[in-house]
N, C-alpha and C. Protein backbone atom coordinates (compact mmCIF):
# COMPACT_ATOMS: atom_id res chain seq x y z
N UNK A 1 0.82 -1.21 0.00
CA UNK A 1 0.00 0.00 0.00
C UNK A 1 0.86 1.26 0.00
N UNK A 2 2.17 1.32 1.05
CA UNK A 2 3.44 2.84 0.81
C UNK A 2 3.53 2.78 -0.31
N UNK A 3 3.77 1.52 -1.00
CA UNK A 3 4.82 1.81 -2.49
C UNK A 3 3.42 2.58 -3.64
N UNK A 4 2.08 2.30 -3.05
CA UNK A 4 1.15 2.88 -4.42
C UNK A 4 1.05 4.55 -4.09
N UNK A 5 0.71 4.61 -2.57
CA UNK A 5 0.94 6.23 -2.38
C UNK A 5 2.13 6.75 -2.81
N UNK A 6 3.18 6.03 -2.60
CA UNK A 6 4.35 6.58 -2.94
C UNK A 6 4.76 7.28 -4.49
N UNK A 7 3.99 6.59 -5.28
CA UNK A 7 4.08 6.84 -6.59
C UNK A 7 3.41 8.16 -7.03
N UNK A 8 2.03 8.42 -6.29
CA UNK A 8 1.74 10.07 -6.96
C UNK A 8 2.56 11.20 -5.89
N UNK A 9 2.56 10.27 -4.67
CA UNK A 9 3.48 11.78 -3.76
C UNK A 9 4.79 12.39 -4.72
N UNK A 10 5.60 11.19 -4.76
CA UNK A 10 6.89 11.26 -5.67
C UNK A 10 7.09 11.99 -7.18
N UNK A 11 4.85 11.57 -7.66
CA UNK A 11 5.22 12.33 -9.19
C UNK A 11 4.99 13.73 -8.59
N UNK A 12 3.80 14.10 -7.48
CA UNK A 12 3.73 15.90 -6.96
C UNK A 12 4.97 16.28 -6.73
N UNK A 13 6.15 16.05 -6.41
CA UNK A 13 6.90 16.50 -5.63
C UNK A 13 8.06 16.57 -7.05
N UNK A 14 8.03 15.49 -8.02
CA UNK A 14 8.84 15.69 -9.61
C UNK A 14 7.87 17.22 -10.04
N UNK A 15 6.51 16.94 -10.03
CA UNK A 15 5.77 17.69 -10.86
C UNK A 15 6.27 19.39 -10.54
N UNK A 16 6.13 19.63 -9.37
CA UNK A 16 6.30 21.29 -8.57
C UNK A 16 7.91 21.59 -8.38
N UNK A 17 8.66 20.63 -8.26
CA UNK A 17 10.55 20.87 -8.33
C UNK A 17 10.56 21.45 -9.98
N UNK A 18 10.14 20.20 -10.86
CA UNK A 18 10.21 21.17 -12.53
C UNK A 18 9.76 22.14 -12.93
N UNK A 19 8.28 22.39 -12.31
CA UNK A 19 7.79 23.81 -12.28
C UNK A 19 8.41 24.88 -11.65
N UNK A 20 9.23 24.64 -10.73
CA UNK A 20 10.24 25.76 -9.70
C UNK A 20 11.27 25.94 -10.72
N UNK A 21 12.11 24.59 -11.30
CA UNK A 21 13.16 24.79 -11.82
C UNK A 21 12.68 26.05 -13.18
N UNK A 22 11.68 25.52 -13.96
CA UNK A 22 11.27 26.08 -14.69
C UNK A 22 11.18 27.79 -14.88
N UNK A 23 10.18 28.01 -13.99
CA UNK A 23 10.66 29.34 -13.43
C UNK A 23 11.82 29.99 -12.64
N UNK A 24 12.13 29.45 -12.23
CA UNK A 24 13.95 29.69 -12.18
C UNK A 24 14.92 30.39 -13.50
N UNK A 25 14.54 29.60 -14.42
CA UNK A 25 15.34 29.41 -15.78
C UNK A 25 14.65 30.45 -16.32
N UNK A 26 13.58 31.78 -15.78
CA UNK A 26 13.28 32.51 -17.12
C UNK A 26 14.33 33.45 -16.50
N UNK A 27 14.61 33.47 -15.38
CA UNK A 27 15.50 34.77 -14.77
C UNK A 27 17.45 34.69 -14.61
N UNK A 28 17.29 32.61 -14.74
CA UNK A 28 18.59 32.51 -14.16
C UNK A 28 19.50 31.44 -15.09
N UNK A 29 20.51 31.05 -15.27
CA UNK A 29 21.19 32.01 -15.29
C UNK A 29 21.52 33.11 -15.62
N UNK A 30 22.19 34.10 -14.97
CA UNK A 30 22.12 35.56 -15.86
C UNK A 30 22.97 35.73 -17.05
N UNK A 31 24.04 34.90 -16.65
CA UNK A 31 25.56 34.90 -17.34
C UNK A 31 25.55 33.46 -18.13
N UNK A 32 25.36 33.45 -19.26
CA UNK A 32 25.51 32.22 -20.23
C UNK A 32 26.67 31.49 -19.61
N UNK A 33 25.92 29.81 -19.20
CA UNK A 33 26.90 28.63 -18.97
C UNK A 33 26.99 28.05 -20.12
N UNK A 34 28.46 27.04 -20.02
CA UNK A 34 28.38 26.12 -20.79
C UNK A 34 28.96 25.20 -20.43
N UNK A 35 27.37 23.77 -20.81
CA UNK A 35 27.56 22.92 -19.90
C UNK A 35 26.85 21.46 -21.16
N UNK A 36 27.72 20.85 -20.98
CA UNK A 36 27.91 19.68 -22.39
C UNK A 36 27.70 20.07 -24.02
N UNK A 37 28.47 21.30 -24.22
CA UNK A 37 28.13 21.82 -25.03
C UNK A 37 27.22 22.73 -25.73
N UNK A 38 26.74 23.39 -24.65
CA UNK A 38 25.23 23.58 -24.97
C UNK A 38 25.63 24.92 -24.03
N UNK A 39 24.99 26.26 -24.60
CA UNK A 39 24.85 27.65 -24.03
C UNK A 39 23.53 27.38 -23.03
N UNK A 40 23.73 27.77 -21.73
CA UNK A 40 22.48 28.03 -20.71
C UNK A 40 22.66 29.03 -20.31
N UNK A 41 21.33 29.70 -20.35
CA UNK A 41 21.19 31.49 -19.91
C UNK A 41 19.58 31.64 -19.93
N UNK A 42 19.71 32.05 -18.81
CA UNK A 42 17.88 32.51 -18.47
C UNK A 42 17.40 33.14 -19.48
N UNK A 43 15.89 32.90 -19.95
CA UNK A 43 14.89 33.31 -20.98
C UNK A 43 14.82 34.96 -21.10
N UNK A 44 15.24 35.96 -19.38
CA UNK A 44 15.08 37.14 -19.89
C UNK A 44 16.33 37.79 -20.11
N UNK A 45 17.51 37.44 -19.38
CA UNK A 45 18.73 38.27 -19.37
C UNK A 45 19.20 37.65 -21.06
N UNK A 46 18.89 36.03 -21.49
CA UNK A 46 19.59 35.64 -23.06
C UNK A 46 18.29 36.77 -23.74
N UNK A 47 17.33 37.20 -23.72
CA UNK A 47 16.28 37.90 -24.90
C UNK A 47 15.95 39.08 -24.44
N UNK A 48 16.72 39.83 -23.57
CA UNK A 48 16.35 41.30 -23.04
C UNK A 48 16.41 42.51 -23.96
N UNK A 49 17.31 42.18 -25.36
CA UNK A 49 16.72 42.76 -26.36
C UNK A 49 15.64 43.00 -27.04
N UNK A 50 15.57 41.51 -27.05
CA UNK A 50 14.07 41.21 -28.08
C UNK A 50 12.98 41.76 -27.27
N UNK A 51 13.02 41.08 -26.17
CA UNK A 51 11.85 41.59 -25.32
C UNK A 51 11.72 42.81 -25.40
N UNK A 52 12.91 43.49 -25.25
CA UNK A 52 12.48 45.36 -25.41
C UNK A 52 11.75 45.72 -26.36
N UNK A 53 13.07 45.41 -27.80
CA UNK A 53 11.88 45.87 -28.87
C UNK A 53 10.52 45.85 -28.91
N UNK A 54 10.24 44.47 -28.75
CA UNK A 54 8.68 43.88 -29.12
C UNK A 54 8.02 44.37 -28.22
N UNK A 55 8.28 44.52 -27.14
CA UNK A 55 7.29 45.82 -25.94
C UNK A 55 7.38 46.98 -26.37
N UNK A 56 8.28 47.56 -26.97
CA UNK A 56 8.39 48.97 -27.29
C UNK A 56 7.44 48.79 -28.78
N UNK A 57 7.34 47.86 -29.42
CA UNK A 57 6.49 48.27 -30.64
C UNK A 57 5.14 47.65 -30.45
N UNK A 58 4.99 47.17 -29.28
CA UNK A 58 3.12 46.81 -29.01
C UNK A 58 2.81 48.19 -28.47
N UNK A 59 3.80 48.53 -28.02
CA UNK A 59 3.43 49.88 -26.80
C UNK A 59 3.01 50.80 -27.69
N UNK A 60 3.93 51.14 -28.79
CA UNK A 60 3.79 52.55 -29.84
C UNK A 60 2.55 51.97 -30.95
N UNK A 61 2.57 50.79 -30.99
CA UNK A 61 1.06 50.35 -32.12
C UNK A 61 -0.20 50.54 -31.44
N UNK A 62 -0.16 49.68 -29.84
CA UNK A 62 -1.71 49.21 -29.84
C UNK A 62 -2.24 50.39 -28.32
N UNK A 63 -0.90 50.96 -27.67
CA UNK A 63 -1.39 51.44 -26.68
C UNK A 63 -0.75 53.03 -26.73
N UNK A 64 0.19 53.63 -26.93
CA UNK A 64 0.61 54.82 -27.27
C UNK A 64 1.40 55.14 -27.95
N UNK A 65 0.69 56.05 -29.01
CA UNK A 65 1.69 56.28 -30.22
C UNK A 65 2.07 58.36 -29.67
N UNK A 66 2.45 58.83 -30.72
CA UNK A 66 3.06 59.95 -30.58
C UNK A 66 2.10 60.87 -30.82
N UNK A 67 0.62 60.33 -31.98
CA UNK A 67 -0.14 60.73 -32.69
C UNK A 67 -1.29 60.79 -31.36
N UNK A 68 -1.39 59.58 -30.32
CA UNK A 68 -2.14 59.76 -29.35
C UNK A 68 -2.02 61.11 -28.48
N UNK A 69 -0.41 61.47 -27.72
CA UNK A 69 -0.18 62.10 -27.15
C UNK A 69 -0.60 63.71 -27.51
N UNK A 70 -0.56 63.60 -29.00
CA UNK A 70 -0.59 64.97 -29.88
C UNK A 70 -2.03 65.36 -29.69
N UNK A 71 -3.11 64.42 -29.62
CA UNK A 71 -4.50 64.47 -29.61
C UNK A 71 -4.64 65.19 -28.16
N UNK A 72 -4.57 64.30 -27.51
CA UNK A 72 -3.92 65.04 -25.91
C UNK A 72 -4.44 65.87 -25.83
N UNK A 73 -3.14 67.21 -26.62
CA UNK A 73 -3.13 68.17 -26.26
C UNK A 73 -3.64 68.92 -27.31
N UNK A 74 -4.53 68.36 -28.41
CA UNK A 74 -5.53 68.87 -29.25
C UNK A 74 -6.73 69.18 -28.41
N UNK A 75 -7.09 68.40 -27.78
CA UNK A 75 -8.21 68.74 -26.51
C UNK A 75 -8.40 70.12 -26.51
N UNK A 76 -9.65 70.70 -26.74
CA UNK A 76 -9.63 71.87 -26.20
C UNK A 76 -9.93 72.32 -24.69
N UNK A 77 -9.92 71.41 -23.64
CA UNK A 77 -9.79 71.52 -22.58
C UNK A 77 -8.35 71.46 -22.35
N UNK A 78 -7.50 70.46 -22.39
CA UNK A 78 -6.20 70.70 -22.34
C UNK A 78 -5.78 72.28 -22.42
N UNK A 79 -6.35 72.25 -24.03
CA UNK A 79 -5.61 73.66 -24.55
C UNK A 79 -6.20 74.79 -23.52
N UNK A 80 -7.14 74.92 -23.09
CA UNK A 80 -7.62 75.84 -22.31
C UNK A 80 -6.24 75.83 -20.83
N UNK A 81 -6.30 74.62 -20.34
CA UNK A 81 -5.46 74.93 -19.45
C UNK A 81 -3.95 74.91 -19.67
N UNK A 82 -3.40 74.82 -20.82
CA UNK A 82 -2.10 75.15 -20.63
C UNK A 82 -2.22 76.95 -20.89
N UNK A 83 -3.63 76.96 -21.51
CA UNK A 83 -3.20 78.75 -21.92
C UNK A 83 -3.46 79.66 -20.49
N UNK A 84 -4.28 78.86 -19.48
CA UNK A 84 -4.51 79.37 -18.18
C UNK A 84 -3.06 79.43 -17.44
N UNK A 85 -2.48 77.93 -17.71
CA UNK A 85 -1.07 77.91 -17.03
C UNK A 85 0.04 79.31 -17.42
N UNK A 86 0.28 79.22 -18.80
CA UNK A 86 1.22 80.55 -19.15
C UNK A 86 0.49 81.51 -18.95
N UNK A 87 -0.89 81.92 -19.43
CA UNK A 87 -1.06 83.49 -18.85
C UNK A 87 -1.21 83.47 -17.24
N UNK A 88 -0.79 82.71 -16.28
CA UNK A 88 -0.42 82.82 -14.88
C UNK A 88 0.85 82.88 -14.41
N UNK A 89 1.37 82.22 -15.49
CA UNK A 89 3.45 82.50 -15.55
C UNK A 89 3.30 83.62 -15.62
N UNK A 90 3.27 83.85 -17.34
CA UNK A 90 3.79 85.70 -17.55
C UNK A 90 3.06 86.72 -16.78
N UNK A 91 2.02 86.19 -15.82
CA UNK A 91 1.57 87.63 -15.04
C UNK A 91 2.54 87.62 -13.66
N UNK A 92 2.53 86.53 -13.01
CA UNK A 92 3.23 86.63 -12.08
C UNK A 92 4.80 87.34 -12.32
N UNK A 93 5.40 86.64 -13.41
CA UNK A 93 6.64 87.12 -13.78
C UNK A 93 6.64 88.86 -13.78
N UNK A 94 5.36 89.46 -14.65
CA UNK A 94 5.76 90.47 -15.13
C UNK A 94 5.24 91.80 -13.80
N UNK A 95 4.22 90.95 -12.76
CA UNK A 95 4.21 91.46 -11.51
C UNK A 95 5.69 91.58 -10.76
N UNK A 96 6.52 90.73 -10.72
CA UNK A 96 7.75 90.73 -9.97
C UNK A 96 8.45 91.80 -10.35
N UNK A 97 8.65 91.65 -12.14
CA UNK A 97 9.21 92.47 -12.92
C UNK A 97 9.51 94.24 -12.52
N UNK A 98 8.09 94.42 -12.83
CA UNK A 98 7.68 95.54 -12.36
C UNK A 98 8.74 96.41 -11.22
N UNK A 99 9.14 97.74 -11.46
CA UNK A 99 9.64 98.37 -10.07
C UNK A 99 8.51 99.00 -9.39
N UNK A 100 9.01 98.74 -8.04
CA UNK A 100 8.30 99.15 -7.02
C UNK A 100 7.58 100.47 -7.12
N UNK A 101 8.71 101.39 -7.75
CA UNK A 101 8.01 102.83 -8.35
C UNK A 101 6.63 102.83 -8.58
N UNK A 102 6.21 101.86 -9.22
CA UNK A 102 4.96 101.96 -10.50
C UNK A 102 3.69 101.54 -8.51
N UNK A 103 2.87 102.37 -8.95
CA UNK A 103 2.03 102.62 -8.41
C UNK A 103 1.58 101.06 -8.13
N UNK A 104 0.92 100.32 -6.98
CA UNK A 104 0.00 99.27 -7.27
C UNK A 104 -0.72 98.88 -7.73
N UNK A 105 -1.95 99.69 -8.15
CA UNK A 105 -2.84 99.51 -9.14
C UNK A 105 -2.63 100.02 -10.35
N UNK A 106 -1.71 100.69 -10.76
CA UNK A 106 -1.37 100.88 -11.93
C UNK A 106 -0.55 99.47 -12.37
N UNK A 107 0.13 98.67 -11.65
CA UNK A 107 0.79 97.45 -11.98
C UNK A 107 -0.37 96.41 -12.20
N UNK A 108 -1.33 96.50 -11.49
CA UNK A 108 -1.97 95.22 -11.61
C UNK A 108 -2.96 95.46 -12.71
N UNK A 109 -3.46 96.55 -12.92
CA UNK A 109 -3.58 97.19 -14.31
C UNK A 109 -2.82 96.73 -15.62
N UNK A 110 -1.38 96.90 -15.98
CA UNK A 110 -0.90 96.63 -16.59
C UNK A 110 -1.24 95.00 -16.97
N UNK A 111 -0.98 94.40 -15.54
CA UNK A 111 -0.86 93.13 -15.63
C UNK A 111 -2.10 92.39 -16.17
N UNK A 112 -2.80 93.15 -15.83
CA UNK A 112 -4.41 92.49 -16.45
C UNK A 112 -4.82 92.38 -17.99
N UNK A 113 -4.12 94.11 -18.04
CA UNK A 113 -4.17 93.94 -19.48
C UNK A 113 -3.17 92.98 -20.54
N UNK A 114 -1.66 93.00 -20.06
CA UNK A 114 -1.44 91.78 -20.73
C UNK A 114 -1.40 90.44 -20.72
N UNK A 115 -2.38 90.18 -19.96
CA UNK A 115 -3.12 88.57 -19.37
C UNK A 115 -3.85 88.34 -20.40
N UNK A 116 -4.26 89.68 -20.50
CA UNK A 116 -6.21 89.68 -21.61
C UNK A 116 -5.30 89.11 -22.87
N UNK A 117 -4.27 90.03 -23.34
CA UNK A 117 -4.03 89.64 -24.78
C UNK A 117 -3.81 88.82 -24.34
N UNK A 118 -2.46 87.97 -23.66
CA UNK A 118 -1.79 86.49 -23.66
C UNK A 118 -2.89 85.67 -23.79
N UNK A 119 -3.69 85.64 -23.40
CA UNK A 119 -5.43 84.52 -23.36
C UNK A 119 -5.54 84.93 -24.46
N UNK A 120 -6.32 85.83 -25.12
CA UNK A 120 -6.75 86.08 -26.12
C UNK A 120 -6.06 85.68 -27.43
N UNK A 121 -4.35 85.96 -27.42
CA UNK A 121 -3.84 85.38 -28.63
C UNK A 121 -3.67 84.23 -28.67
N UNK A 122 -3.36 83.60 -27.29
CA UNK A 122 -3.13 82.11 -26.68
C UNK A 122 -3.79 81.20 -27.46
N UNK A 123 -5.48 81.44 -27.18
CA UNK A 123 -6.36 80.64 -28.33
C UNK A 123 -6.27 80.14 -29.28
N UNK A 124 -5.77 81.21 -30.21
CA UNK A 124 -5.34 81.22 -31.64
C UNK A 124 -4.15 80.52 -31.61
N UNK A 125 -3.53 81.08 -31.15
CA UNK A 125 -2.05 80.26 -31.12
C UNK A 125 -1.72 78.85 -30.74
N UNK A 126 -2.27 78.49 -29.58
CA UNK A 126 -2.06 77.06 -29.17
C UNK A 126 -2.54 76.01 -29.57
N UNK A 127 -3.42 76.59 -30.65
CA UNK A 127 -3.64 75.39 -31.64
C UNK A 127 -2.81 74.97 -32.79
N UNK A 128 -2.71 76.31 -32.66
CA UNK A 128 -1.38 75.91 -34.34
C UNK A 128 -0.11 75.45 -33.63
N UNK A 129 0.09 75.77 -32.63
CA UNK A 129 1.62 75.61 -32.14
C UNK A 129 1.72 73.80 -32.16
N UNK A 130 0.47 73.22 -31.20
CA UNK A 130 -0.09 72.03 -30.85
C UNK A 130 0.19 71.13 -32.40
N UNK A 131 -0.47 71.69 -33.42
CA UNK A 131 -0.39 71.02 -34.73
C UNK A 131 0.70 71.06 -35.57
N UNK A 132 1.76 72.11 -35.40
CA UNK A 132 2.74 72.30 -36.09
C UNK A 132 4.12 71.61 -35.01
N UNK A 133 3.41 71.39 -33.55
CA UNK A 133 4.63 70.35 -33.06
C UNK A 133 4.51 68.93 -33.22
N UNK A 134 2.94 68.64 -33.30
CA UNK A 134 2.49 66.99 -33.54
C UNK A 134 3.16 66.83 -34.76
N UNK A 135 3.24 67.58 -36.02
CA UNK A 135 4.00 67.27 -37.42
C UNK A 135 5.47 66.31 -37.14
N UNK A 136 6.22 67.30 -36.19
CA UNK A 136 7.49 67.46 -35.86
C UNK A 136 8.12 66.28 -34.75
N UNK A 137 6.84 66.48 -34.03
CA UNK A 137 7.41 65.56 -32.55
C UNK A 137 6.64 63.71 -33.75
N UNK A 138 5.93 63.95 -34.18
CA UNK A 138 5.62 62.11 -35.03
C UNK A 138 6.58 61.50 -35.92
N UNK A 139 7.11 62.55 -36.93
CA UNK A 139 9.15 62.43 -37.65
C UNK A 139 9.85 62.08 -36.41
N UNK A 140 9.78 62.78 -35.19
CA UNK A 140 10.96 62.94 -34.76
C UNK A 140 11.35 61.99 -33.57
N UNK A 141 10.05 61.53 -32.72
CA UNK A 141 9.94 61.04 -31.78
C UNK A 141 9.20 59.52 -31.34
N UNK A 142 9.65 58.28 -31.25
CA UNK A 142 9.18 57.03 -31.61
C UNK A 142 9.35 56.84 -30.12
N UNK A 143 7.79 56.53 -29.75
CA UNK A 143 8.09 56.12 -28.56
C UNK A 143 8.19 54.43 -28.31
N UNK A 144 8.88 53.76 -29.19
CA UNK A 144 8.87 52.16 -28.83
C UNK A 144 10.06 52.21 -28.72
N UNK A 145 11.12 53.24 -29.01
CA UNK A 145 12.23 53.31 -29.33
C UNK A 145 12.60 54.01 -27.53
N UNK A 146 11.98 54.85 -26.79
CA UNK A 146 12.14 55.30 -25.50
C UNK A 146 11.42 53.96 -24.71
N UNK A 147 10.59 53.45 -25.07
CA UNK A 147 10.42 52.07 -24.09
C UNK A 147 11.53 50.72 -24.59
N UNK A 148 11.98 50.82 -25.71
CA UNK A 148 13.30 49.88 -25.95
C UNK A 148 14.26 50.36 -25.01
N UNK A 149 14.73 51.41 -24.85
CA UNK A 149 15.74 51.92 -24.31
C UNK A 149 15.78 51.82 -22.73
N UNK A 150 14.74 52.13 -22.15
CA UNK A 150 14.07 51.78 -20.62
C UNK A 150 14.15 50.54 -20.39
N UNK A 151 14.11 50.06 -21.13
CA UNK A 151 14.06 48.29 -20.56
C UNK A 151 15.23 47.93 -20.60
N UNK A 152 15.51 48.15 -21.62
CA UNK A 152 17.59 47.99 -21.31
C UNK A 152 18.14 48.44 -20.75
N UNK A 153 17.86 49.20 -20.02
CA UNK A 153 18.69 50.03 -19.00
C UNK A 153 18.62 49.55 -17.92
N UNK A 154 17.55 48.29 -17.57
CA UNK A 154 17.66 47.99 -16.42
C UNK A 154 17.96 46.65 -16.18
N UNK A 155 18.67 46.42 -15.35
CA UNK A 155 19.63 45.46 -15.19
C UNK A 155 18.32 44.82 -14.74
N UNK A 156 18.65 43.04 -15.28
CA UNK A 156 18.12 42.03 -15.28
C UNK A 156 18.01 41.76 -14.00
N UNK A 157 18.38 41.93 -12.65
CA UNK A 157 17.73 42.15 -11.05
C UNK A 157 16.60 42.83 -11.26
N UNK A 158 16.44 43.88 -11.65
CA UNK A 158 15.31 44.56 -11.85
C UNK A 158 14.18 44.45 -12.45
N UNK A 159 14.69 43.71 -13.74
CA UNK A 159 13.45 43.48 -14.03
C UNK A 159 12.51 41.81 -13.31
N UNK A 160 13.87 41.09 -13.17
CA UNK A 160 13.41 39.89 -12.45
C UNK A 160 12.15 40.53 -11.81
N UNK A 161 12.42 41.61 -10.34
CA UNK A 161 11.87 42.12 -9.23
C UNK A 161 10.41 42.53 -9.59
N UNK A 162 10.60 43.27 -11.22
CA UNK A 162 9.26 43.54 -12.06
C UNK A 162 7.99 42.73 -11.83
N UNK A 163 9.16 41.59 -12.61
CA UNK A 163 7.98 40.52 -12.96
C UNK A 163 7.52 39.66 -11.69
N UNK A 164 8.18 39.49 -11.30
CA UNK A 164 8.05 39.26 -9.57
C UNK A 164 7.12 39.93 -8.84
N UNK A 165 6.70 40.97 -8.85
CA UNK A 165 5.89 41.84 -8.02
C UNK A 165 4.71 42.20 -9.19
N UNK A 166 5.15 41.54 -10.01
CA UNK A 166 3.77 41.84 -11.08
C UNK A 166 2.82 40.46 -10.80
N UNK A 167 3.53 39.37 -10.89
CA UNK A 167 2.99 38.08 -11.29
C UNK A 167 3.36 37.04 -10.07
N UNK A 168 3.76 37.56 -9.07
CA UNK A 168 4.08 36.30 -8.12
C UNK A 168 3.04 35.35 -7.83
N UNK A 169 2.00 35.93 -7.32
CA UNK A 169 0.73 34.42 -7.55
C UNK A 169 0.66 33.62 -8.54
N UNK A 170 0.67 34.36 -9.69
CA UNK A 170 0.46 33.45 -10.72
C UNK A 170 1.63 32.17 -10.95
N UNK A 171 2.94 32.91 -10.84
CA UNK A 171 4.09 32.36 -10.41
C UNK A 171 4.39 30.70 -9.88
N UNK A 172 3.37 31.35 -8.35
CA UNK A 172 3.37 30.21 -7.37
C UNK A 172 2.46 29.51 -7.63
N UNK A 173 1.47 29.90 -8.27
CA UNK A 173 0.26 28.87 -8.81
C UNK A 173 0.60 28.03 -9.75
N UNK A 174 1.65 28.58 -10.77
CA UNK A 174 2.39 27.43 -11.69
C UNK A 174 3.04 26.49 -10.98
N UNK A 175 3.94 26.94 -10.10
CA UNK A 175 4.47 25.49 -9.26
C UNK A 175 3.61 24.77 -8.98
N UNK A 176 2.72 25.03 -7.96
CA UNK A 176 1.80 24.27 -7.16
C UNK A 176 1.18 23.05 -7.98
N UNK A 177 0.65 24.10 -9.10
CA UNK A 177 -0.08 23.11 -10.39
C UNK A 177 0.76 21.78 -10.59
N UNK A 178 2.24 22.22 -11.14
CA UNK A 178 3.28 21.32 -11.07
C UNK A 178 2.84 19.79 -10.08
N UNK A 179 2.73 20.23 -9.14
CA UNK A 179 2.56 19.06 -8.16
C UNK A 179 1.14 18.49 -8.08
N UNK A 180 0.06 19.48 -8.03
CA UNK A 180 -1.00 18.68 -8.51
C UNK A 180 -1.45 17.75 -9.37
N UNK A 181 -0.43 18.40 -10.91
CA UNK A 181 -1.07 17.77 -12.38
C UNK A 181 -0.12 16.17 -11.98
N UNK A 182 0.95 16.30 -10.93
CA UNK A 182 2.14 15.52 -10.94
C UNK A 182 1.23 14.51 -10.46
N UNK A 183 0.76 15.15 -8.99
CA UNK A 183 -0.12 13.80 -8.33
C UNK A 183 -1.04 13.24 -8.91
N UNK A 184 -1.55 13.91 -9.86
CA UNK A 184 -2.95 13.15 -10.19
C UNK A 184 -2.17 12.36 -11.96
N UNK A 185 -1.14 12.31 -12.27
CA UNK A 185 -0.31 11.58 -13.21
C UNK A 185 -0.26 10.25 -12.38
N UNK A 186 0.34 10.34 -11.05
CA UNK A 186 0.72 9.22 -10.26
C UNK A 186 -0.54 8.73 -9.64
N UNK A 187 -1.76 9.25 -9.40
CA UNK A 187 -2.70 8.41 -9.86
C UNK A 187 -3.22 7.66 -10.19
N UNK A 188 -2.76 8.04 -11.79
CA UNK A 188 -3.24 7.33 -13.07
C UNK A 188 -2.21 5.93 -13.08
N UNK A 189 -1.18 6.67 -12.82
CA UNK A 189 -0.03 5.00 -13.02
C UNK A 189 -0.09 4.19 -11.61
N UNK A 190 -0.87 4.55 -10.45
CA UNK A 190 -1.64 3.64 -9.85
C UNK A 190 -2.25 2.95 -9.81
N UNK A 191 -3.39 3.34 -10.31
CA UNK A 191 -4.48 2.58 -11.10
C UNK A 191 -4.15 1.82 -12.14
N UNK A 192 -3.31 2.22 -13.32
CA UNK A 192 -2.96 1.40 -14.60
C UNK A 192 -2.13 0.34 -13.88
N UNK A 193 -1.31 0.29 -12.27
CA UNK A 193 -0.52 -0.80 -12.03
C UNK A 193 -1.54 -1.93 -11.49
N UNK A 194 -2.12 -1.20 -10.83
CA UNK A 194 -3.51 -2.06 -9.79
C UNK A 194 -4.01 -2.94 -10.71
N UNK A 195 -4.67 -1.94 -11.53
CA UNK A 195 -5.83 -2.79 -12.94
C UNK A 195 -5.22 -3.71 -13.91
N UNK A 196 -3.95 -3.19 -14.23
CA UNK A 196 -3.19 -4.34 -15.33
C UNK A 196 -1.63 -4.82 -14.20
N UNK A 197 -1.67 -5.66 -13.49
CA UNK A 197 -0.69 -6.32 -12.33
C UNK A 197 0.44 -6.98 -13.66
């Protein structure tokens, strides 16, 4: 009766060690072995290129392109508040500016009035500015190419830690499985020993 239990404990315990090893091997080794001929190097530090690219060009296709960002700030709410933001720069600035000489309400006078234009031309302007930089910044600026670059920059600890703190349940649920699918294999070759002796 030990030796039939023994057989699915033994396959759970094969099943969840290969699943550990398994996940082990996407992070480790970091540094290519070689061992009977054969290069061994973990799945992310041997493809931390590839992986970049191909994240950097799902990123710029399916989730942010340059053309998105540009829309952005096509918004005419956006645009409203960046033109609120600078005509609150240049007033403050041109309040500081100001010498003390100049009367107080003659300054804040001034200042009002060139608030009015800055808003007023702002309008006009921050749309074209908005459209004539989207031209410029879509030639000029690839963002799969700034998420390629981010990912390489970070040393393979790091990203291990990523994926780690992204996916650890799921992680540990792959092992576990390991030993479940293992036990219920050893099971089966219980039964197939029982039924056919």
């Amino acid at each position: 009766m030990f030796r039939l239990l023994a057989v699915p404990l033994i396959s759970a315990m094969i099943g969840y060690l290969t699943n550990v090893v398994a996940i082990k091997m996407l992070f480790h080794p970091r540094e290519p072995i070689r061992m009977l001929g054969l290069e061994i190097q973990g799945l992310l530090p041997r493809r931390q290129e590839a992986i970049a690219n191909k994240i950097g060009e799902v990123v710029e296709r399916d989730l942010l392109s340059v053309d998105d960002l540009v829309n952005q700030f096509s918004d005419p709410e956006m645009q409203d508040k960046m033109v609120k933001l600078v005509s609150e720069k240049v007033r403050n600035r041109l309040e500081e500016a100001m010498p003390r000489l100049i009367p107080q309400n003659l300054a804040r006078v001034l200042a009002d009035l060139v608030e009015g234009i800055l808003v007023r031309e702002s309008r006009n302007l921050v749309p074209q500015v908005t459209e004539f930089a989207g031209q410029h910044l879509t030639e000029e600026i690839r963002v799969s190419e700034i998420v390629r670059k981010r990912i390489l920059a970070f040393e393979v600890i790091q990203l291990e830690g990523l994926v780690r703190e992204v996916a650890s349940r799921e992680l540990r649920l792959i092992e576990v499985l390991g030993g479940v699918l293992g036990f219920l294999i050893g099971l089966i070759q219980v039964a197939i020993i029982v039924l056919f002796p």
